[in-house]
N, C-alpha and C. Protein backbone atom coordinates (compact mmCIF):
# COMPACT_ATOMS: atom_id res chain seq x y z
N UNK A 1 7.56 -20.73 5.08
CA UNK A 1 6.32 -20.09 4.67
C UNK A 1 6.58 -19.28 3.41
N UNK A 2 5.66 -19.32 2.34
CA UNK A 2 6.09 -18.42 1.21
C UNK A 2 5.61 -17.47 1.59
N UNK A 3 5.82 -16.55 0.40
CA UNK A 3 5.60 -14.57 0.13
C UNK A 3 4.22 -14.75 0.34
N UNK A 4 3.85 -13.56 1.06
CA UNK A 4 2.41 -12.97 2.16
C UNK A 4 2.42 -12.15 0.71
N UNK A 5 0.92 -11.35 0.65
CA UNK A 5 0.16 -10.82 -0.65
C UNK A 5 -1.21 -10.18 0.16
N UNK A 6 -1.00 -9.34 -0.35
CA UNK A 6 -2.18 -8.11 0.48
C UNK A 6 -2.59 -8.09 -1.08
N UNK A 7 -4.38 -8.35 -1.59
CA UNK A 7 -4.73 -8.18 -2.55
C UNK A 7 -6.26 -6.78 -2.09
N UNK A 8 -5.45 -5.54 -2.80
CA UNK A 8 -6.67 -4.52 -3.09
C UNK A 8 -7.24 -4.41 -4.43
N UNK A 9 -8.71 -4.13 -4.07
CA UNK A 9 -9.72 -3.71 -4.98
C UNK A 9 -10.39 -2.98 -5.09
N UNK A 10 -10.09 -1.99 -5.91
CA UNK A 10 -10.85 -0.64 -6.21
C UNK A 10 -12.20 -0.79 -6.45
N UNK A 11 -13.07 -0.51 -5.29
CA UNK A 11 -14.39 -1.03 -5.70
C UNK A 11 -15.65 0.00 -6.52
N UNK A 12 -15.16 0.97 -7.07
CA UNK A 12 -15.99 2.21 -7.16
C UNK A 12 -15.88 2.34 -8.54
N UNK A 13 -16.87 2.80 -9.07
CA UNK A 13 -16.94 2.78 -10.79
C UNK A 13 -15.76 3.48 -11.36
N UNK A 14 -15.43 5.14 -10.61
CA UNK A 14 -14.37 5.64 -11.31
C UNK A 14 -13.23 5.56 -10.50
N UNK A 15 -11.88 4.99 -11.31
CA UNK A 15 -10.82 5.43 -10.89
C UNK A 15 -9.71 6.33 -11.36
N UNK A 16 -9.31 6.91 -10.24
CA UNK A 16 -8.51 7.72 -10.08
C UNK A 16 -7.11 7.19 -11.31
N UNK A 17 -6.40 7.73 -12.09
CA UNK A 17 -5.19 7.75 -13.33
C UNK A 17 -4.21 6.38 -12.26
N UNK A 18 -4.12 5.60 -12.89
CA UNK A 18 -2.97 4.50 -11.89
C UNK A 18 -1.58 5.08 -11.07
N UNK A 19 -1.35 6.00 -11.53
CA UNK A 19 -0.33 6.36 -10.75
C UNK A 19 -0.83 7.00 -9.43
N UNK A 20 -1.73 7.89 -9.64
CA UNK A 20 -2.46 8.43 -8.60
C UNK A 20 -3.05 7.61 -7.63
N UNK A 21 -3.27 6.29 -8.42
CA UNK A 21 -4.04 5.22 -7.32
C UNK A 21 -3.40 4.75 -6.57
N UNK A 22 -2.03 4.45 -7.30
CA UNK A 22 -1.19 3.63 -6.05
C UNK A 22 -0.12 4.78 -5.31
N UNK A 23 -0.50 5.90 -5.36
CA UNK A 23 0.07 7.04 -4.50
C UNK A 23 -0.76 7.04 -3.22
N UNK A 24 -2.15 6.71 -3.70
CA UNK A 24 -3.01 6.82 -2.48
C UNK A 24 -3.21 5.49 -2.10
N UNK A 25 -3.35 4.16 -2.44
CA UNK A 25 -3.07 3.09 -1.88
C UNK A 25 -1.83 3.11 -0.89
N UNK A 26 -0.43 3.25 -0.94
CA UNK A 26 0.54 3.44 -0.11
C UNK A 26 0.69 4.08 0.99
N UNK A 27 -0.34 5.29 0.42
CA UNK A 27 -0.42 6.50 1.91
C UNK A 27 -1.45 6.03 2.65
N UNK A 28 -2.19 5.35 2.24
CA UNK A 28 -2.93 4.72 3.22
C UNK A 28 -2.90 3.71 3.89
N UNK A 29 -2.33 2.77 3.34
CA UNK A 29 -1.42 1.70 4.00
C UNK A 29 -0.56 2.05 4.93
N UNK A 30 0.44 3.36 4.37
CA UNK A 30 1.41 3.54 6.05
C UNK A 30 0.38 4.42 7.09
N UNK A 31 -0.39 4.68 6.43
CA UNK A 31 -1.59 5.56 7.67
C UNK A 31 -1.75 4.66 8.91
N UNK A 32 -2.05 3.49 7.93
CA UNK A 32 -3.07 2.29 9.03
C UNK A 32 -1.86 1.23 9.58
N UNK A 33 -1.11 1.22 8.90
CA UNK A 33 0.34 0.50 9.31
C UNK A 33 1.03 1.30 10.70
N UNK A 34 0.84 2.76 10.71
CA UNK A 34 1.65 3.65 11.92
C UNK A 34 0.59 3.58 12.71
N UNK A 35 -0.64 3.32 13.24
CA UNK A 35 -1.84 3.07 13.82
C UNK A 35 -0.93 1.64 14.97
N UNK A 36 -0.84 0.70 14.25
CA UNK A 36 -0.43 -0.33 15.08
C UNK A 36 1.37 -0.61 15.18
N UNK A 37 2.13 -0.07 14.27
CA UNK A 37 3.17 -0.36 14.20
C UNK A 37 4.22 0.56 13.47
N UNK A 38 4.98 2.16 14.13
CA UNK A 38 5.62 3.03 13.29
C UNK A 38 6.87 2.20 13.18
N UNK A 39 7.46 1.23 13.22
CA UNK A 39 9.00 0.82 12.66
C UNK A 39 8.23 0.29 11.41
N UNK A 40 7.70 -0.33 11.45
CA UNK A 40 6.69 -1.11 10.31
C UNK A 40 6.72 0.00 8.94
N UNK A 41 5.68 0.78 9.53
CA UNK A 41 5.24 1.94 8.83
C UNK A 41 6.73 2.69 7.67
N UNK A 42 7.70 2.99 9.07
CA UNK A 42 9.07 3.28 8.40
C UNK A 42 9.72 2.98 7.94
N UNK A 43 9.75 1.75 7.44
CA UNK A 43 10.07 0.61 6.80
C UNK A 43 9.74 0.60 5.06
N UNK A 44 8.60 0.68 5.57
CA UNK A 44 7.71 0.69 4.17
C UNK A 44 7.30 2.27 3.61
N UNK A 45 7.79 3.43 4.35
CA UNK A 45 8.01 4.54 3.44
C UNK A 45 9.38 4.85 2.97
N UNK A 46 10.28 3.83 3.40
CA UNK A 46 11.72 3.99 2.88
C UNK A 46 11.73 3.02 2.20
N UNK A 47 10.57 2.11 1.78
CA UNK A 47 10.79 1.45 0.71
C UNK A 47 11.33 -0.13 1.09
N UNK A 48 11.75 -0.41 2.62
CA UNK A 48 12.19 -1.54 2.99
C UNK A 48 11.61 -2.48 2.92
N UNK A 49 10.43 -2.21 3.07
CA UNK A 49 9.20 -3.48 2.59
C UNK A 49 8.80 -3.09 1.15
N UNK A 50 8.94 -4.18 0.48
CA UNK A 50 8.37 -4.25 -1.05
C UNK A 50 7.23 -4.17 -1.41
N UNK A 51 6.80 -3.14 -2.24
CA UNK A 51 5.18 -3.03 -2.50
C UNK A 51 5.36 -3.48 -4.27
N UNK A 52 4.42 -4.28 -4.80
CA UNK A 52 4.48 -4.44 -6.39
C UNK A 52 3.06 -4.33 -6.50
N UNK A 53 2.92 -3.42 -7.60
CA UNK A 53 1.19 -2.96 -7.99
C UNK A 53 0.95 -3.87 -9.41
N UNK A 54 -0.02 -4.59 -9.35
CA UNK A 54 -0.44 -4.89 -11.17
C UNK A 54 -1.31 -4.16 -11.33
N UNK A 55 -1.56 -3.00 -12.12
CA UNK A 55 -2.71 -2.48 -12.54
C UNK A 55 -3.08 -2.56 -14.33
């Protein structure tokens, strides 16, 4: 199976400076990630799971 791809879209006229966006994209991701799964979650705030942003 190839590489899985979670595609977000800022749907709101203003956005937040890009760095700021994907500070809060991440924290919200492990929000909803520790909801169903904290090894998951811990994983991916130590960086074990790979996040790549194109903005």
């Amino acid at each position: 199976m190839g590489t899985k791809h979670r595609v977000i879209i800022h749907g709101r006229d203003k956005k937040p400076r890009c760095d700021e966006m994907l500070r809060l994209i991440k924290k919200a991701l492990i929000a909803g990630l520790r909801r169903v799964n904290e090894e998951a979650a811990q994983k991916l705030e130590q960086e074990q799971i790979l996040l790549t942003f194109n903005g």
